[in-house]
N, C-alpha and C. Protein backbone atom coordinates (compact mmCIF):
# COMPACT_ATOMS: atom_id res chain seq x y z
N UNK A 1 21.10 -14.64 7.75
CA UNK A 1 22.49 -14.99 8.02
C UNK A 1 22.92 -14.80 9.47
N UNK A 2 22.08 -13.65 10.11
CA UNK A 2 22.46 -13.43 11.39
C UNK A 2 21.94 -14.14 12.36
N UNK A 3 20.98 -14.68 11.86
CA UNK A 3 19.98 -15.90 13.08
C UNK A 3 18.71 -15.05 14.03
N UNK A 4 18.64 -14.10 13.50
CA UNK A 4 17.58 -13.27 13.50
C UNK A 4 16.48 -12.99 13.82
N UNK A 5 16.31 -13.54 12.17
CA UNK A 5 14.94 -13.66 11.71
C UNK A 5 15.07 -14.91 10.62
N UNK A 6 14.19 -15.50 10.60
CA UNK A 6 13.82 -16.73 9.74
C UNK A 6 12.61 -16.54 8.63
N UNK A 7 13.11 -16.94 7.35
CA UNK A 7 12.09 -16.64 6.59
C UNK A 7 11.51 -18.39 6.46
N UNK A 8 10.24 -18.45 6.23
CA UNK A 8 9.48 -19.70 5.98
C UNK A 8 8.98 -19.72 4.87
N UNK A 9 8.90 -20.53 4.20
CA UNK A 9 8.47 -21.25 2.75
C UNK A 9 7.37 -22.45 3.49
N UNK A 10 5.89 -21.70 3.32
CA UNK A 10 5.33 -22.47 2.97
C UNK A 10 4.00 -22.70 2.32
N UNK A 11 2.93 -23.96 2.43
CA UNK A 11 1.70 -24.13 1.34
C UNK A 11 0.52 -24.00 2.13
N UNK A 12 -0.77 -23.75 1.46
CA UNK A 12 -1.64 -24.14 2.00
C UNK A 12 -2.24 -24.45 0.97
N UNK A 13 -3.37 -25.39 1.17
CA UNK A 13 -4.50 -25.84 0.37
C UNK A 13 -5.93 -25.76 1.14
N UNK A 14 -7.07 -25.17 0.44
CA UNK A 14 -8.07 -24.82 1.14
C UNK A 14 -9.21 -25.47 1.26
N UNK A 15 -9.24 -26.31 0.30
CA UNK A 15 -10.05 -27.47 -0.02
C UNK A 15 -10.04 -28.19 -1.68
N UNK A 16 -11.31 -28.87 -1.84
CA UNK A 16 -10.78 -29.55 -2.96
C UNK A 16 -11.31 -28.88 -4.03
N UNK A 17 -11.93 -27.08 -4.08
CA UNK A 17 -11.84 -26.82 -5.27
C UNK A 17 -10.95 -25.59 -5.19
N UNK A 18 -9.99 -25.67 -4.66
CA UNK A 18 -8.81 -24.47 -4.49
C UNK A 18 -7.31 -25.23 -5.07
N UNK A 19 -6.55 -24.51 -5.88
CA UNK A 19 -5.39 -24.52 -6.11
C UNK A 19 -4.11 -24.18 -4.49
N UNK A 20 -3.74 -25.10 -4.31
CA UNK A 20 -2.47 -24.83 -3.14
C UNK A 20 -1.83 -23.57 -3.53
N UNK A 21 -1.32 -22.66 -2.11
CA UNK A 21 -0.92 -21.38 -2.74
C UNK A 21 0.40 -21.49 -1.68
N UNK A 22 1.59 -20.68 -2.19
CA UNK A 22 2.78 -20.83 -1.46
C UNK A 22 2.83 -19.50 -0.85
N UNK A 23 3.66 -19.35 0.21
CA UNK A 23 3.37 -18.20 0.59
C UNK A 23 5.12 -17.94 1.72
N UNK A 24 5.02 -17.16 2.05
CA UNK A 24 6.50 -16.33 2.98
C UNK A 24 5.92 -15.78 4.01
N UNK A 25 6.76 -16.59 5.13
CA UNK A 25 6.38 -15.65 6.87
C UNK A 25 8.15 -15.30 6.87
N UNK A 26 8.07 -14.18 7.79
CA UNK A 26 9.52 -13.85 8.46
C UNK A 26 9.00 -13.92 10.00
N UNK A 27 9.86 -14.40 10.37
CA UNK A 27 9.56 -14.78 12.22
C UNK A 27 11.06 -14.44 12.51
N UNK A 28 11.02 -13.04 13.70
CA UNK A 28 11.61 -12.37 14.21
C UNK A 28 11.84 -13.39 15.56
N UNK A 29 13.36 -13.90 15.80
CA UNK A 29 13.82 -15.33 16.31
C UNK A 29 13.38 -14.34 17.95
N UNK A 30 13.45 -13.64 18.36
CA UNK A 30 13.73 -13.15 19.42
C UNK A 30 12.03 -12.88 20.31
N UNK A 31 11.55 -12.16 19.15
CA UNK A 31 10.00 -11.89 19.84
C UNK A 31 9.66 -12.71 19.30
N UNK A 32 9.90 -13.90 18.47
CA UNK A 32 8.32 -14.58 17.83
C UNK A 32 7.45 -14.05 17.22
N UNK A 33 7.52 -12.78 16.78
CA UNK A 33 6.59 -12.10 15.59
C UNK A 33 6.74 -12.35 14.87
N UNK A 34 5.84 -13.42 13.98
CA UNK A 34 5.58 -13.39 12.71
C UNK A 34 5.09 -12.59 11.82
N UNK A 35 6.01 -12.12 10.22
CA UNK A 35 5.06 -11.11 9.83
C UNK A 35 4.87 -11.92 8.66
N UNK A 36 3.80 -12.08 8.04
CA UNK A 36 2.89 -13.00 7.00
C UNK A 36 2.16 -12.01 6.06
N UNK A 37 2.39 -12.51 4.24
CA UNK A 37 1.67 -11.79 4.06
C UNK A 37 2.46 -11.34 3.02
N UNK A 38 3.57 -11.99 3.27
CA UNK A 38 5.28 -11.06 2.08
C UNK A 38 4.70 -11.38 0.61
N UNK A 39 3.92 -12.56 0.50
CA UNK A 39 3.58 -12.84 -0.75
C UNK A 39 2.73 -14.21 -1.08
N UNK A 40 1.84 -14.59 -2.41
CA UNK A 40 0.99 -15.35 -2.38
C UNK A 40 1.34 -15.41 -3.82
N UNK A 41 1.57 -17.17 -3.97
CA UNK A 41 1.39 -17.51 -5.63
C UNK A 41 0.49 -18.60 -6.00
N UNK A 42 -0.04 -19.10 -6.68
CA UNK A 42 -0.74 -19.87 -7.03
C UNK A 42 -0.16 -21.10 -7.01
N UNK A 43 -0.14 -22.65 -6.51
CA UNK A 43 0.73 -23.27 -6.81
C UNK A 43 1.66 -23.85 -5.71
N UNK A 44 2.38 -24.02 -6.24
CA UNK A 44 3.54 -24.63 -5.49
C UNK A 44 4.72 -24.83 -6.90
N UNK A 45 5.21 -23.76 -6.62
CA UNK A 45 6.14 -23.53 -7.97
C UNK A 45 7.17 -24.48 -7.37
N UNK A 46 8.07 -25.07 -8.32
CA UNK A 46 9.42 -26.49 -7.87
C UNK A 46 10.39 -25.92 -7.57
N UNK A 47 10.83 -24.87 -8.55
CA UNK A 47 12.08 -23.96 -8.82
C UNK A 47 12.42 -22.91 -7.87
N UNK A 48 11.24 -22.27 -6.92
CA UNK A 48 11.53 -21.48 -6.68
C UNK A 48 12.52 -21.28 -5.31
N UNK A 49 13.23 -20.57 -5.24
CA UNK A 49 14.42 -20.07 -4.45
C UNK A 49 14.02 -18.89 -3.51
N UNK A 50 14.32 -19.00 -2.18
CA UNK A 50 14.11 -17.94 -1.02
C UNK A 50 16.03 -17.52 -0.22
N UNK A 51 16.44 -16.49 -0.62
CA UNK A 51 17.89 -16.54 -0.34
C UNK A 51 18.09 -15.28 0.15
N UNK A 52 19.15 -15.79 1.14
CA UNK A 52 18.73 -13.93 2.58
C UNK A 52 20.49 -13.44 1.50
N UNK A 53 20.42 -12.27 0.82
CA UNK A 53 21.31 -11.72 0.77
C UNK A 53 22.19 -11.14 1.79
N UNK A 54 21.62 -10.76 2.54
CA UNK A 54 22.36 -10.07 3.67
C UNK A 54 21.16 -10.25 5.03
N UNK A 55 21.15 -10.00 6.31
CA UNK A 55 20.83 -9.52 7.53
C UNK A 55 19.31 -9.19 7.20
N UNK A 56 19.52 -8.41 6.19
CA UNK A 56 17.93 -7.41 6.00
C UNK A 56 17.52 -7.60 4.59
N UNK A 57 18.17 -8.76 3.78
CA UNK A 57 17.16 -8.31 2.20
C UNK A 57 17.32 -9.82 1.61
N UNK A 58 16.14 -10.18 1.59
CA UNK A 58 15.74 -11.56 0.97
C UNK A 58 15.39 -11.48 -0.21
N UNK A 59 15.81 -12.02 -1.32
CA UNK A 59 15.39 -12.05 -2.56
C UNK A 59 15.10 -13.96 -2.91
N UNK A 60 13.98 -13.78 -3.94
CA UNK A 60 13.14 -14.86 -4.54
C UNK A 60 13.72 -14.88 -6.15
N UNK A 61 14.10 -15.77 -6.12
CA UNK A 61 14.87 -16.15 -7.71
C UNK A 61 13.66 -17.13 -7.75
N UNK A 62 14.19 -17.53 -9.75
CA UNK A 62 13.15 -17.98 -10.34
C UNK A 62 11.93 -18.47 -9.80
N UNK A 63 11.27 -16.72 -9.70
CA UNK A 63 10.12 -16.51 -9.80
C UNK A 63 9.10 -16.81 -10.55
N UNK A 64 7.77 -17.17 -10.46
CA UNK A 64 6.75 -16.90 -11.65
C UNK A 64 5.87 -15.90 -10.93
N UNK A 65 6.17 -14.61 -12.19
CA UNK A 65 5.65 -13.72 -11.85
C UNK A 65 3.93 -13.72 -12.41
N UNK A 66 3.77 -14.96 -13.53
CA UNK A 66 2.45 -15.18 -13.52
C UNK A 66 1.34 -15.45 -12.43
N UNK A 67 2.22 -16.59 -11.96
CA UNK A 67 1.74 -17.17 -10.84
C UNK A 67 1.03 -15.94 -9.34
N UNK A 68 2.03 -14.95 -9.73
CA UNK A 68 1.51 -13.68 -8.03
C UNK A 68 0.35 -13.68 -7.77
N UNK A 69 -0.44 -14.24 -7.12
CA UNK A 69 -1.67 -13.40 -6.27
C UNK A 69 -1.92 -12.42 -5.51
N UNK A 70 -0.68 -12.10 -4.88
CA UNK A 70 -0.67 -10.79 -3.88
C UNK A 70 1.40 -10.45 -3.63
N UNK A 71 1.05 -9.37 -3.24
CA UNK A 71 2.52 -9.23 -2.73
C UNK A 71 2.78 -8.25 -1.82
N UNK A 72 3.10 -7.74 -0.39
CA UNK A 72 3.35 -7.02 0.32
C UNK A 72 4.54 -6.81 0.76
N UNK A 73 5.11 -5.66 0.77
CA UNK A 73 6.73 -5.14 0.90
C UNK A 73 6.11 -4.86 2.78
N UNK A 74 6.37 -5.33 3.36
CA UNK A 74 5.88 -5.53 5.00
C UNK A 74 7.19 -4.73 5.63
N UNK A 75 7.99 -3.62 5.35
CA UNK A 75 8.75 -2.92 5.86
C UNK A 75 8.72 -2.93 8.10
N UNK A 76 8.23 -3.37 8.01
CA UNK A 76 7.92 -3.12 9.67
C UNK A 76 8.95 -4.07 10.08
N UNK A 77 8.94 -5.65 9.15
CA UNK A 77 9.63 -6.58 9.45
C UNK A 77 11.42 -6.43 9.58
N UNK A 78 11.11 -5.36 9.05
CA UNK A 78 13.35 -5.21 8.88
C UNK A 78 13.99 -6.03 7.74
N UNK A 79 13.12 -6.16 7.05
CA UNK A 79 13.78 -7.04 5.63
C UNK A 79 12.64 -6.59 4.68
N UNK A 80 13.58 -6.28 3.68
CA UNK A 80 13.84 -5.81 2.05
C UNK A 80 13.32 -7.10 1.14
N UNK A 81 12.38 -6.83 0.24
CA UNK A 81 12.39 -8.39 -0.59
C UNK A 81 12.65 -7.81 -1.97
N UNK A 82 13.61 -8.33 -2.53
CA UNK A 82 13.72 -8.38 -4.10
C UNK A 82 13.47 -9.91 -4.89
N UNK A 83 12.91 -9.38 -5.89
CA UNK A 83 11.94 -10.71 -6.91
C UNK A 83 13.39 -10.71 -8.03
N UNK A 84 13.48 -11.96 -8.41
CA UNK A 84 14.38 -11.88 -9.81
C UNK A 84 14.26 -13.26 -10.38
């Protein structure tokens, strides 16, 4: 909200016997540090939602929590992630 930091939504695909996986960078507007790594799902879910509650805490609505491959709470970044 503050212009900050920017969170990114996006995919990769690794080749043609890999499933596309979605994933979250926060890029700190000022230094350009990207921190990568917030999370990994299988997929490319349709539904899913990335929404900055406030300054410091991003939450992910309709989630598939099946879908998680990884997930890192990256505290260094200055933002909070809540799943719902």
């Amino acid at each position: 909200p503050n212009g900050k930091k920017i969170a990114k939504l996006g995919y990769s695909d690794c080749g043609a016997t890999t499933n596309w996986q979605t994933y979250i960078e926060i890029v700190d507007v000022k230094t350009g540090k990207v921190f990568n790594g917030f999370l990994g799902l299988d997929g490319k879910p349709e539904d899913l939602e990335v929404i900055w509650e406030s300054d410091t805490k991003l939450t992910f609505t309709n989630f598939p929590i099946e879908k998680l491959l990884r997930f890192n709470q990256d505290y260094s970044s200055g933002v909070s992630v809540a799943i719902k």
